[in-house]
N, C-alpha and C. Protein backbone atom coordinates (compact mmCIF):
# COMPACT_ATOMS: atom_id res chain seq x y z
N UNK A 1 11.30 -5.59 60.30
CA UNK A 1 10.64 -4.39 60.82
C UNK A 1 11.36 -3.87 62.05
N UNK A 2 11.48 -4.82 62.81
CA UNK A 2 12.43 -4.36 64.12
C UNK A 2 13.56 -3.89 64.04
N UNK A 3 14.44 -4.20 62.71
CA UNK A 3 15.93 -3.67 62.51
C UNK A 3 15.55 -2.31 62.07
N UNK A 4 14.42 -2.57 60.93
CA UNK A 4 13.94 -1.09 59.95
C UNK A 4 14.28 0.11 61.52
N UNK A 5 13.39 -0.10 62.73
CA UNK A 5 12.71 0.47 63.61
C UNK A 5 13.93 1.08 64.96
N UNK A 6 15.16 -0.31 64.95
CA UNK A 6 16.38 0.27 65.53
C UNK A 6 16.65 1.04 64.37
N UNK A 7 17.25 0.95 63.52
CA UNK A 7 17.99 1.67 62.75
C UNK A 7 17.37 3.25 62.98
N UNK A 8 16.14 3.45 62.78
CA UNK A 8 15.87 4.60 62.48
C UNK A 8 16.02 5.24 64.07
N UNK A 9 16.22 4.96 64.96
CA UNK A 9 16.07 5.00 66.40
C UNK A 9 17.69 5.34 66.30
N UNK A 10 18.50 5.06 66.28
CA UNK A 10 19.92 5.32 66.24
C UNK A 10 20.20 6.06 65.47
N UNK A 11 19.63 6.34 64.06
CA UNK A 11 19.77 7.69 63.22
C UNK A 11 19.61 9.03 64.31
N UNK A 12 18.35 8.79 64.72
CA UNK A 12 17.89 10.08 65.56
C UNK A 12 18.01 10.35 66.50
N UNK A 13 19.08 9.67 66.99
CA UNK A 13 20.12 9.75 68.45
C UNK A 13 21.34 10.43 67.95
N UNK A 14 21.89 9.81 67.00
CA UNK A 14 22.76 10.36 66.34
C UNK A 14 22.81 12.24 66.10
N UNK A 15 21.51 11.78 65.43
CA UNK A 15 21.43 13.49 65.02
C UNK A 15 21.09 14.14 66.06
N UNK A 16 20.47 13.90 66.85
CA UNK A 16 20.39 14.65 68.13
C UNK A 16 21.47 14.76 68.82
N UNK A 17 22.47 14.09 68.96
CA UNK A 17 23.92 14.36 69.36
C UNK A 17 24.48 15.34 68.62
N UNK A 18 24.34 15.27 67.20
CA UNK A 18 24.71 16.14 66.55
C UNK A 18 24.57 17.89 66.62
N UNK A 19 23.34 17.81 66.73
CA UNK A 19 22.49 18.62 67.55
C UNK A 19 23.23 19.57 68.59
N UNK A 20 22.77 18.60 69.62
CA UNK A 20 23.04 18.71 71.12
C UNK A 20 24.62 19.93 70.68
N UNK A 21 25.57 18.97 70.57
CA UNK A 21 27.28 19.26 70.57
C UNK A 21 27.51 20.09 69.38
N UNK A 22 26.84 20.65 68.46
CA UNK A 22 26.58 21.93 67.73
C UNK A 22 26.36 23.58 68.43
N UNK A 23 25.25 23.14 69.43
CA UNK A 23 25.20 24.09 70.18
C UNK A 23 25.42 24.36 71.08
N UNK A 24 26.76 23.67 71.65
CA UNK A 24 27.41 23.37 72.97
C UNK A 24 28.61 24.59 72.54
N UNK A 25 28.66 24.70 71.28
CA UNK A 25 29.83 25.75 71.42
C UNK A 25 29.28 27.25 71.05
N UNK A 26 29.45 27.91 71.52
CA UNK A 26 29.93 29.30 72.19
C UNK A 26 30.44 30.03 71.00
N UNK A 27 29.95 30.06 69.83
CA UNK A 27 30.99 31.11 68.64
C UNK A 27 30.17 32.67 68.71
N UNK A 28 30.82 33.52 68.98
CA UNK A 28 30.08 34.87 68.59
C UNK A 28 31.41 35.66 68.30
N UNK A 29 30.52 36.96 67.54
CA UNK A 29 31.49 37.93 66.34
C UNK A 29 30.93 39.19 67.13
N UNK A 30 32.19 40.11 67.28
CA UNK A 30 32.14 41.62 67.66
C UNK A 30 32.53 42.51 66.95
N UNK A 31 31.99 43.45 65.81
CA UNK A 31 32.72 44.77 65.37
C UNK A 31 33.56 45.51 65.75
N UNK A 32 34.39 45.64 65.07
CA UNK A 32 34.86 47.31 65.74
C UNK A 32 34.87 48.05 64.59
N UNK A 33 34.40 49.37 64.87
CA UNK A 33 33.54 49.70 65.82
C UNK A 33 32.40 48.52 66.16
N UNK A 34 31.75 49.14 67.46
CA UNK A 34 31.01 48.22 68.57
C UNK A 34 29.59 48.57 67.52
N UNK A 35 28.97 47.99 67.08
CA UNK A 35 27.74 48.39 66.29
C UNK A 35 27.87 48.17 65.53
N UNK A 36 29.28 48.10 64.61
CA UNK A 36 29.35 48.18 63.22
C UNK A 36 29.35 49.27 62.16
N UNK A 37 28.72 50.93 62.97
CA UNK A 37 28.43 51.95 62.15
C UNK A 37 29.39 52.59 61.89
N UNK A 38 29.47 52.61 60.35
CA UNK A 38 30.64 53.03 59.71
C UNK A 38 30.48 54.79 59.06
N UNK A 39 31.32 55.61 59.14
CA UNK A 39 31.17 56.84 58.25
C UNK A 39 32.35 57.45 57.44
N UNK A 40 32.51 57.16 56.39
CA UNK A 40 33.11 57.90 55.32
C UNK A 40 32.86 59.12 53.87
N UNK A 41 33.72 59.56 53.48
CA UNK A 41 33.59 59.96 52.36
C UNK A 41 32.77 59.52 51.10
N UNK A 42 31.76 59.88 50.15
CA UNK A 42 31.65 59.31 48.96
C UNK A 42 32.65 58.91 48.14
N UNK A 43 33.12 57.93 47.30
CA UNK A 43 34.28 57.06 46.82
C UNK A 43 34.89 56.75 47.67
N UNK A 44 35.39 56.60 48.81
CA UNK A 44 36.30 56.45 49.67
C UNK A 44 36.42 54.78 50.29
N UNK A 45 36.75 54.22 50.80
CA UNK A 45 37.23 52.59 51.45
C UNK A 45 36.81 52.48 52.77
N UNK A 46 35.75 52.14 53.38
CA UNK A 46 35.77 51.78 54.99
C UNK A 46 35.91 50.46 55.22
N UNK A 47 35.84 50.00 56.39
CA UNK A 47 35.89 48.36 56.75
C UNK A 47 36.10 48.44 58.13
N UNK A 48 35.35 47.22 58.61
CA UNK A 48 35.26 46.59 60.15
C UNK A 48 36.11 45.56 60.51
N UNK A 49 36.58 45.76 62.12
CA UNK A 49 37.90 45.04 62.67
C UNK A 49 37.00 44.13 63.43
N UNK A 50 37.27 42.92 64.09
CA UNK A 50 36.26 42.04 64.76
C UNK A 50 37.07 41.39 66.01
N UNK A 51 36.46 40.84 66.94
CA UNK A 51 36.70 39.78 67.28
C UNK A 51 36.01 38.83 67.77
N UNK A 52 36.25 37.32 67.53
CA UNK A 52 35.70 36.54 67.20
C UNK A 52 36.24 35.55 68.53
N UNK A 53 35.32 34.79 69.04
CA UNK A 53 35.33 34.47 70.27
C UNK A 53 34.65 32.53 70.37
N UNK A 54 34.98 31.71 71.07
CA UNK A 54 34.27 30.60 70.61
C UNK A 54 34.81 29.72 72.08
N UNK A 55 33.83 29.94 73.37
CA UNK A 55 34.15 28.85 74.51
C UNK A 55 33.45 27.79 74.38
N UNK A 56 33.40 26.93 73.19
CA UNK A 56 32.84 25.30 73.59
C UNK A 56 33.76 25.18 73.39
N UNK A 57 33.90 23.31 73.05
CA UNK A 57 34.46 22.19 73.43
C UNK A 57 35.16 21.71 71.76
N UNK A 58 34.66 22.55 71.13
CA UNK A 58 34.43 22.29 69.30
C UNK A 58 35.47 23.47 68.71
N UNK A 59 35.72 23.68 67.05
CA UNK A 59 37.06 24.37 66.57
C UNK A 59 36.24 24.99 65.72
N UNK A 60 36.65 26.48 65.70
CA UNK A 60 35.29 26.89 64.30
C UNK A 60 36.20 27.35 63.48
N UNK A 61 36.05 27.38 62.21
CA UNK A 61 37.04 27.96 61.05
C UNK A 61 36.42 28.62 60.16
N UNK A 62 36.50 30.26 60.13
CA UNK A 62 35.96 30.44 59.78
C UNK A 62 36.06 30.62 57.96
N UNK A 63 34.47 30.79 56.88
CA UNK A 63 35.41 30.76 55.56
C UNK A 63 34.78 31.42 54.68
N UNK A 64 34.43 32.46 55.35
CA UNK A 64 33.91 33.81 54.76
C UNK A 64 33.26 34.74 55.09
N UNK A 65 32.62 35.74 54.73
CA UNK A 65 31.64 37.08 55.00
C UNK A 65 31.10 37.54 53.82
N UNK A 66 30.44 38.63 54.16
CA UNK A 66 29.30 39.40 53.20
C UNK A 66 28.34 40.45 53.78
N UNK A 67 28.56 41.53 53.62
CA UNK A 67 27.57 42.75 53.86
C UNK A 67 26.14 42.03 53.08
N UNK A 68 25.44 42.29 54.01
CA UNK A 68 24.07 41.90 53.49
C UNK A 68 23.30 43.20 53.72
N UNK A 69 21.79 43.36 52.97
CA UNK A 69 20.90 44.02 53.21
C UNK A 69 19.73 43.48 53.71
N UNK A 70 19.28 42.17 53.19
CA UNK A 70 18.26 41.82 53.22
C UNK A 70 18.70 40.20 53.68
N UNK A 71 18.18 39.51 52.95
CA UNK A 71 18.41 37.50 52.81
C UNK A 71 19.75 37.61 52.12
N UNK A 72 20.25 36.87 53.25
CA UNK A 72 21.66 36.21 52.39
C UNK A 72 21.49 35.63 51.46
N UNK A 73 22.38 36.33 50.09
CA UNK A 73 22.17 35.36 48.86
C UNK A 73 23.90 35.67 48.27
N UNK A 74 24.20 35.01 49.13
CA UNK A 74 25.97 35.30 48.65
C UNK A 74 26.42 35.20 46.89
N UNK A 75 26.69 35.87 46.38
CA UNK A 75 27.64 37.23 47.31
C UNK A 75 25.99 38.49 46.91
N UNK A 76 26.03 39.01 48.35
CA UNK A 76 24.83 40.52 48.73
C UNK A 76 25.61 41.40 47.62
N UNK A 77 24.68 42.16 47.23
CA UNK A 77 25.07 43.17 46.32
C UNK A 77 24.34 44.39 46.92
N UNK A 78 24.35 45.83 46.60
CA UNK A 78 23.63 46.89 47.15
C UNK A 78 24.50 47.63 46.11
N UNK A 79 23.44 48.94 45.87
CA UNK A 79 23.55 49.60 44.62
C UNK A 79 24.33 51.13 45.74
N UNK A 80 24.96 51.21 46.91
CA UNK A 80 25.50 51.42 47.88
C UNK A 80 27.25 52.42 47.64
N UNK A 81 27.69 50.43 47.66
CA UNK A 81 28.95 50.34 47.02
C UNK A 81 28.84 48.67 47.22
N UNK A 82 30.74 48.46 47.32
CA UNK A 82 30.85 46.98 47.16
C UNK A 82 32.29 46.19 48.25
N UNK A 83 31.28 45.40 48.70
CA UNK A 83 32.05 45.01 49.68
C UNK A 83 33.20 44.00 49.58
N UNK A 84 33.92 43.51 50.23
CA UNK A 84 35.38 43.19 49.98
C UNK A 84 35.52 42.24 51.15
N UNK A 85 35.50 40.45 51.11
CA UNK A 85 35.84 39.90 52.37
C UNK A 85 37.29 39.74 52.34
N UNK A 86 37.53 39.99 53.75
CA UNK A 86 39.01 39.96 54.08
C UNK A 86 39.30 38.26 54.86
N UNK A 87 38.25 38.46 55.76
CA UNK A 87 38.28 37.32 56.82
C UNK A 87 38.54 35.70 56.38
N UNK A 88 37.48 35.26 55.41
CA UNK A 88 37.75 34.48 54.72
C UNK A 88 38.85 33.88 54.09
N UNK A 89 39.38 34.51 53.87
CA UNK A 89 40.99 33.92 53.10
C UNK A 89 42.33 33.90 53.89
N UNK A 90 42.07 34.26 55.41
CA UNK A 90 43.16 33.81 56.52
C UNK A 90 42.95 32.86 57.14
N UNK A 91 41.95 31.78 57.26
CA UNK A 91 41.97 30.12 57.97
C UNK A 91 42.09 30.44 59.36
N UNK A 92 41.04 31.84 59.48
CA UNK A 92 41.04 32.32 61.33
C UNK A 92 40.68 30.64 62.31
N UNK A 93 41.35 30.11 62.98
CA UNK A 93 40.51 29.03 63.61
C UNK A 93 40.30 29.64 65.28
N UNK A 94 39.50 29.38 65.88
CA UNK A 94 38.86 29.45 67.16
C UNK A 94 38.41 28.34 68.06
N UNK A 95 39.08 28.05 69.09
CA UNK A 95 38.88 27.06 69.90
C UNK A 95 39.37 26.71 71.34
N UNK A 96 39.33 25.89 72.02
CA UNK A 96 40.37 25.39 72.49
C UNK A 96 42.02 24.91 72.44
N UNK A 97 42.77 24.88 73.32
CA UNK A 97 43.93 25.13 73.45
C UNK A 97 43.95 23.89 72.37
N UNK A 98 45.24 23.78 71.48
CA UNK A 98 46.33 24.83 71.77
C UNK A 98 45.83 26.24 70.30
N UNK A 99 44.92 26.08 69.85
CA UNK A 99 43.62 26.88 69.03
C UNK A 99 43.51 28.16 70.40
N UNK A 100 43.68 29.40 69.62
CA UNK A 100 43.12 30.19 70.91
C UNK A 100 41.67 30.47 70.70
N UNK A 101 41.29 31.01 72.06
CA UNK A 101 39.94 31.20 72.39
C UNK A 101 39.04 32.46 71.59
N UNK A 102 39.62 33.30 71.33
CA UNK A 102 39.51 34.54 70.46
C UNK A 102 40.55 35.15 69.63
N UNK A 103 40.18 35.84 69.03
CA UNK A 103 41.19 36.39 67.85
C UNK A 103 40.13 37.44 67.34
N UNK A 104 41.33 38.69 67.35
CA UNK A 104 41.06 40.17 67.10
C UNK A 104 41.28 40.78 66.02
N UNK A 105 41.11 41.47 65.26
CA UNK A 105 42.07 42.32 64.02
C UNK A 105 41.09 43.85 63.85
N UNK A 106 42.10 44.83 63.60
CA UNK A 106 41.78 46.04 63.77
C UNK A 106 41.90 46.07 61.72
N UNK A 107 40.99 46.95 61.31
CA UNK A 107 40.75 47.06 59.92
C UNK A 107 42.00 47.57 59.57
N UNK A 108 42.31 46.86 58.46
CA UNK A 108 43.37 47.70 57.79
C UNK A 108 43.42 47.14 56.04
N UNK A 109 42.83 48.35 55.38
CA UNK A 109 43.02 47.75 54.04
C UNK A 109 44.14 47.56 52.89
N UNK A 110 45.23 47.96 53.51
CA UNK A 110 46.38 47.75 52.93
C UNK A 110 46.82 46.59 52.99
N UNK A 111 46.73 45.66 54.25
CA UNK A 111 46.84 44.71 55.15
C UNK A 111 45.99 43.74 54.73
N UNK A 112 44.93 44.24 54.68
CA UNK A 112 43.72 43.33 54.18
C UNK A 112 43.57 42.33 55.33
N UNK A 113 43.59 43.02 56.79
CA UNK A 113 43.11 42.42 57.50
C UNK A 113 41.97 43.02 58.27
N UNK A 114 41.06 42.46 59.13
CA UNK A 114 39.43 42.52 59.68
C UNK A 114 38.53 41.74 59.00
N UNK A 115 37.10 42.30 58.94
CA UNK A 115 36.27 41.34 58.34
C UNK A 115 36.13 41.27 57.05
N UNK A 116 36.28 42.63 56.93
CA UNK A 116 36.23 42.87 54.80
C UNK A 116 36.24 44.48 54.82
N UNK A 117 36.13 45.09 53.98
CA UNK A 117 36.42 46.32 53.20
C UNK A 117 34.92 46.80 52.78
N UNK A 118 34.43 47.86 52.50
CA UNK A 118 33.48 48.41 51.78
C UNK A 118 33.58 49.94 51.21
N UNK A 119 33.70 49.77 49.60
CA UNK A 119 33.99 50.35 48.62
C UNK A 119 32.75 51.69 48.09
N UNK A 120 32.82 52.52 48.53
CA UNK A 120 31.81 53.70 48.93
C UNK A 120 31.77 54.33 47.55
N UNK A 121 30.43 54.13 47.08
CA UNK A 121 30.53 54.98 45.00
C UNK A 121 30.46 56.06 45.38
N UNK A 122 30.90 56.66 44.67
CA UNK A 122 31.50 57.84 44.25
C UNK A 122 29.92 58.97 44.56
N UNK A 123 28.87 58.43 43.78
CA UNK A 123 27.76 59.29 43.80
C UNK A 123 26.66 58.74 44.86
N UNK A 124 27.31 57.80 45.93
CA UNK A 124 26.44 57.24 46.84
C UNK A 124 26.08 58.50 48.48
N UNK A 125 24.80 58.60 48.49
CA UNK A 125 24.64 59.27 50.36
C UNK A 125 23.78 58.92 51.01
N UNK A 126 23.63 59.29 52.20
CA UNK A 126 22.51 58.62 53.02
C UNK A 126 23.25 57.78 53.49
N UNK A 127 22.78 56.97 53.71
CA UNK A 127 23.05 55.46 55.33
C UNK A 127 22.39 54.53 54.34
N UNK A 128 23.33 53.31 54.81
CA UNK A 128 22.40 52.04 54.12
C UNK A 128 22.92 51.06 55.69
N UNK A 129 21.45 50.44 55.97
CA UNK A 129 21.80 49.67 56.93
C UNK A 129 21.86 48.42 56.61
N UNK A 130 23.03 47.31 57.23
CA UNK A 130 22.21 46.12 57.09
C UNK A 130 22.83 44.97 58.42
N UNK A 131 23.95 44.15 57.69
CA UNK A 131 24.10 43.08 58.94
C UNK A 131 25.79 42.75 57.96
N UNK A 132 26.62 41.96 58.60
CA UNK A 132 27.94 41.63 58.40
C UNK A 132 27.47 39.68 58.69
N UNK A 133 27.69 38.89 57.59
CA UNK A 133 26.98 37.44 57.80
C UNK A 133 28.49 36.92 57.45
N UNK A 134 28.86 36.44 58.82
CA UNK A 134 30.16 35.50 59.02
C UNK A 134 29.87 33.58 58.25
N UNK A 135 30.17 33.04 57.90
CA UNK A 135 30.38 31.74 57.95
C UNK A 135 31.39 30.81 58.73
N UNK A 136 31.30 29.80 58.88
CA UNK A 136 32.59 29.04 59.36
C UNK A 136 31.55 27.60 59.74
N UNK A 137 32.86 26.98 59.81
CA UNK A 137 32.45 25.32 60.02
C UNK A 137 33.12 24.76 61.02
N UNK A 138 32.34 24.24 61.40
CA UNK A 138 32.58 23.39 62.78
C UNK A 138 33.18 22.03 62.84
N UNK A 139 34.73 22.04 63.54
CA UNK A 139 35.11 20.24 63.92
C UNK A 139 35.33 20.32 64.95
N UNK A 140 35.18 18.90 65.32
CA UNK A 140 35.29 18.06 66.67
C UNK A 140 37.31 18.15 67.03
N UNK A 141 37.90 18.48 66.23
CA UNK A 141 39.38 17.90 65.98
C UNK A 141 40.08 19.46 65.41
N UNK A 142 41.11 19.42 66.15
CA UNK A 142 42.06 21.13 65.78
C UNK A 142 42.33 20.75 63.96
N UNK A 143 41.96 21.40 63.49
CA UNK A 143 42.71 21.54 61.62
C UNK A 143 43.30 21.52 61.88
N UNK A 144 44.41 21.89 62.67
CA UNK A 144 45.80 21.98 62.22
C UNK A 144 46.27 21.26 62.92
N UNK A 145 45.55 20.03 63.91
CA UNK A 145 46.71 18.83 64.40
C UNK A 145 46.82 17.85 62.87
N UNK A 146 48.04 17.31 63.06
CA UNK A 146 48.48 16.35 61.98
C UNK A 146 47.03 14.95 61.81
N UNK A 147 46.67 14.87 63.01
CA UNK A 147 45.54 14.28 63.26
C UNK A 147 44.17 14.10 62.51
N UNK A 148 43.92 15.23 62.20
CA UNK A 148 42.59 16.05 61.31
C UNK A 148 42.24 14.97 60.18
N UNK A 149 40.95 14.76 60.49
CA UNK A 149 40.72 13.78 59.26
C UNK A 149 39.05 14.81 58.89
N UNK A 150 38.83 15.59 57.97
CA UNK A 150 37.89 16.13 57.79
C UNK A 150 36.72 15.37 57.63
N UNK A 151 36.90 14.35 57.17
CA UNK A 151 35.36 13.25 56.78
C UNK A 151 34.81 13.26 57.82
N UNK A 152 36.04 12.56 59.05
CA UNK A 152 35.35 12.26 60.13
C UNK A 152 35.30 13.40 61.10
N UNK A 153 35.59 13.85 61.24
CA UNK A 153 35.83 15.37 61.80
C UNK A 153 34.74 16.78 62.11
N UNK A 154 33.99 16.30 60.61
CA UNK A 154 33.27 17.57 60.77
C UNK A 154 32.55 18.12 61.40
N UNK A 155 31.87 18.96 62.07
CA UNK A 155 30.09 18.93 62.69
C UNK A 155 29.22 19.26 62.02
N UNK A 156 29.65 20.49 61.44
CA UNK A 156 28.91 21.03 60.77
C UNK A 156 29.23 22.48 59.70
N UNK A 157 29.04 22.62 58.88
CA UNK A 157 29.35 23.36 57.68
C UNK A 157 28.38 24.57 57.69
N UNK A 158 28.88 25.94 56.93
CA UNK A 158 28.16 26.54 56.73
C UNK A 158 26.98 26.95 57.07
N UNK A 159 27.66 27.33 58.74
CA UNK A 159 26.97 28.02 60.13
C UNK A 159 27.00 29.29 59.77
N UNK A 160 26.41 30.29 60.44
CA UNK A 160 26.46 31.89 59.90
C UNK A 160 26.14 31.91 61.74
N UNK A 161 27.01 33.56 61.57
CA UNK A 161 27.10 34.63 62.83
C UNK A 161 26.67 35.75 61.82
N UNK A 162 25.87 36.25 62.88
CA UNK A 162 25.33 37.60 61.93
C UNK A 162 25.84 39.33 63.19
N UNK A 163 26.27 40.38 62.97
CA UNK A 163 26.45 40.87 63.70
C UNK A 163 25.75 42.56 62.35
N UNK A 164 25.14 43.68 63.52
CA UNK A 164 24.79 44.48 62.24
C UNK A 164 25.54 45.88 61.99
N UNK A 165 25.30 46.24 60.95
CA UNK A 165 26.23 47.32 60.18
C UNK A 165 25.55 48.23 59.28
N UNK A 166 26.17 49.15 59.33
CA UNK A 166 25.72 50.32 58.47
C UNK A 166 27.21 51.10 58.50
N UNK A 167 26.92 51.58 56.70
CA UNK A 167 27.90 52.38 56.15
C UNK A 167 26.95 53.69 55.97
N UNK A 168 27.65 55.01 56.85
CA UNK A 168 26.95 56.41 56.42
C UNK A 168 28.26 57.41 55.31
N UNK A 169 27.63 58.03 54.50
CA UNK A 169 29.10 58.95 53.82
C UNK A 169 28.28 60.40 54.48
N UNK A 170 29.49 60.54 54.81
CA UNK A 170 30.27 61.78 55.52
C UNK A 170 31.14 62.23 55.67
N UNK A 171 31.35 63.99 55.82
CA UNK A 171 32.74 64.05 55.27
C UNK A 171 33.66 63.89 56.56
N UNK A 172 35.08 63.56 56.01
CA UNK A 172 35.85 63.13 56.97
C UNK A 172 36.66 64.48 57.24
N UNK A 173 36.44 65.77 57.17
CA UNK A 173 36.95 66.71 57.83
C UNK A 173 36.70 66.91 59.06
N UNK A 174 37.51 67.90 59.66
CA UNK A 174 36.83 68.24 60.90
C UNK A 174 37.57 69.88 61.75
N UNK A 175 36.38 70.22 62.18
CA UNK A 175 36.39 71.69 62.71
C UNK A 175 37.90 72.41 63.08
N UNK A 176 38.65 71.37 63.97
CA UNK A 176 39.78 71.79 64.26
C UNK A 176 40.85 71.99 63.74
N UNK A 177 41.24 73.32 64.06
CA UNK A 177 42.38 74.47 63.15
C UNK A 177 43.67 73.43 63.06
N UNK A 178 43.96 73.59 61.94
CA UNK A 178 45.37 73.12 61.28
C UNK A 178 46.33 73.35 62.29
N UNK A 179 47.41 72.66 62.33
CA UNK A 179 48.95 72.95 63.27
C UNK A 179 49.16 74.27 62.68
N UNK A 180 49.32 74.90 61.57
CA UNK A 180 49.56 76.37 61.23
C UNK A 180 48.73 77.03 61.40
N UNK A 181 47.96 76.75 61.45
CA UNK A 181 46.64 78.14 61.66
C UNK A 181 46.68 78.27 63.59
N UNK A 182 46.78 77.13 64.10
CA UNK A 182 46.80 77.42 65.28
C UNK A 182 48.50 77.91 66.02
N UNK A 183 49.42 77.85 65.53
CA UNK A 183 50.77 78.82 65.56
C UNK A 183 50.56 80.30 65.48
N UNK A 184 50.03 80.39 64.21
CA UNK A 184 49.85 81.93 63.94
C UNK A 184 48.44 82.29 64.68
N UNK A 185 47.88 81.69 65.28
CA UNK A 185 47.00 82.55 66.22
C UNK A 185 47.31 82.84 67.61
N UNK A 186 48.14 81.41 67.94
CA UNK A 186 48.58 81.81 69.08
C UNK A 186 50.15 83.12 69.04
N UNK A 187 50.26 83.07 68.09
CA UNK A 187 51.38 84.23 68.17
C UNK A 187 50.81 85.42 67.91
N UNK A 188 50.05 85.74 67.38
CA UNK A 188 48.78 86.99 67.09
C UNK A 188 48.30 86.98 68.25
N UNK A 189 47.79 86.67 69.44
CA UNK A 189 47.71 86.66 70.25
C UNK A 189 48.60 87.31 71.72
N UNK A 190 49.60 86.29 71.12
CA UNK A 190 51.08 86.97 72.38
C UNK A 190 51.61 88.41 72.14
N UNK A 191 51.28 88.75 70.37
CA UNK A 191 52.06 90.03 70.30
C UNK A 191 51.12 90.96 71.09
N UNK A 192 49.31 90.56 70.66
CA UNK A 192 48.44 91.76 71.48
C UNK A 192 48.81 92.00 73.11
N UNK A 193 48.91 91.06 73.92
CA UNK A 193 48.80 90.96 75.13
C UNK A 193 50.35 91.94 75.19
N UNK A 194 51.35 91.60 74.71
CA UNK A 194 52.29 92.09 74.94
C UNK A 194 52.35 93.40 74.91
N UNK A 195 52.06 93.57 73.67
CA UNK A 195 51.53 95.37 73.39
C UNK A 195 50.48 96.45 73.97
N UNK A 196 49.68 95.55 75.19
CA UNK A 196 49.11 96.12 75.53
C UNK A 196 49.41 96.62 76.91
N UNK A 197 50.58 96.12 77.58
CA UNK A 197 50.76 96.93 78.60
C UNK A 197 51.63 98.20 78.51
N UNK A 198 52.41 98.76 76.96
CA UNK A 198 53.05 99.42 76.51
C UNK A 198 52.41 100.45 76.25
N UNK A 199 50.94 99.98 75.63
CA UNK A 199 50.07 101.17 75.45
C UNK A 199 49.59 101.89 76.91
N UNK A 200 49.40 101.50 77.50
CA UNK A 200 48.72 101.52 79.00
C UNK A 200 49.99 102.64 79.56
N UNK A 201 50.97 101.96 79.61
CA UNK A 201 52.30 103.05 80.00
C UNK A 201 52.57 103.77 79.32
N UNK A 202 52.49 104.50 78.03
CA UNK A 202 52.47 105.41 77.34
C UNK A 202 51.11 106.01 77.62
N UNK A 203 50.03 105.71 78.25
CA UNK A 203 49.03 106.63 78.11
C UNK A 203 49.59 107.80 79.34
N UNK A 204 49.72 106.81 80.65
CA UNK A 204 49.68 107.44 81.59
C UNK A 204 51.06 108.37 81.89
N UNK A 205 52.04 108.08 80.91
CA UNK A 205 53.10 109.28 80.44
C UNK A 205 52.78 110.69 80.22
N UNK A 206 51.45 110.70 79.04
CA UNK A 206 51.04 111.39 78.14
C UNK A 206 50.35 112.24 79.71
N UNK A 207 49.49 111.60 80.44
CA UNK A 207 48.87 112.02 81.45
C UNK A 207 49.65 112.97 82.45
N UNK A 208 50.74 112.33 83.02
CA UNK A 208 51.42 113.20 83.51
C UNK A 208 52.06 114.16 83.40
């Protein structure tokens, strides 16, 4: 009974360490844009750039995303459009030296770098709001020292950062005159001014 009674006493030290040094580290996720609010065209491609930040003592890696609406139920679907993780499939790690402390990426879908992509239907409008749900897993030990023994290593798996988002379609024109339209106005312009002190001196010809 007394071993039964340590044992279980050292389990729950354990896990409370576990615990404890879980939430000793510092991981948070930033959009860019700052909000997450996105606006494009109907059919058209948007996507969010991030950076991802992590001052504990611990290595986070991250190993995936997902536009959500509601409860994460990977992979989120929305009758919207369809989203596209980018993040996931580059082995972003975050940490301590020689791991840097943050890491940035500006969207680019050619590149297929930021957090992911979102694929705008064709007959979709309105705003759909929801949230951007990061994953990543936590070790005690850099992945990428030769060192890394994952068994022993791990903290913890399939943590989520949630940061929120909305895709609006809108059109991506905008008010301001073309490089040619604004040439030929400003030269329509120079000829009036010019011509008008000609008229002015021909009047007062006529006058005299």
């Amino acid at each position: 009974m007394k071993i039964t009674c340590r044992a279980m006493l050292i389990a729950t030290l354990c896990l409370l360490a576990f615990a404890m040094r879980a939430k000793a580290d510092d991981v948070t996720l930033t959009l860019d844009p700052v909000g997450g609010a996105l606006t494009g065209p109907a059919g058209s491609t948007v996507g969010w750039g991030f950076t991802l930040a992590d001052t504990g003592s611990d290595f986070a890696v991250v190993t995936g995303s997902d536009f959500c609406t509601g409860v994460v139920s990977s992979p989120c679907s929305n009758p919207f459009g369809t989203y596209t993780d980018f993040i996931g499939q580059q082995f972003v790690v975050v940490g301590p030296s020689p791991e840097p402390g943050s890491v940035a990426q500006s969207f680019d879908d050619t590149a297929m770098t930021g957090v992911g992509s979102f694929a705008i239907n064709a007959t979709s409008s309105g705003t759909i709001d929801g949230f951007l749900a990061v994953t990543y897993d936590l070790f005690s030990v850099d992945p990428n020292s030769p060192n890394f023994d994952p068994t022993v290593d791990t903290l913890s798996t399939g943590n989520y950062l949630y940061a929120t988002a909305s895709v609006t379609v809108g059109s991506a024109s905008t008010t301001v005159p073309e490089p040619g339209t604004i040439t030929l106005l400003a030269a329509g312009l120079a000829a009036l001014l010019l011509a008008m002190p000609l008229g002015a001196a021909r009047r007062r010809l006529r006058i005299v």
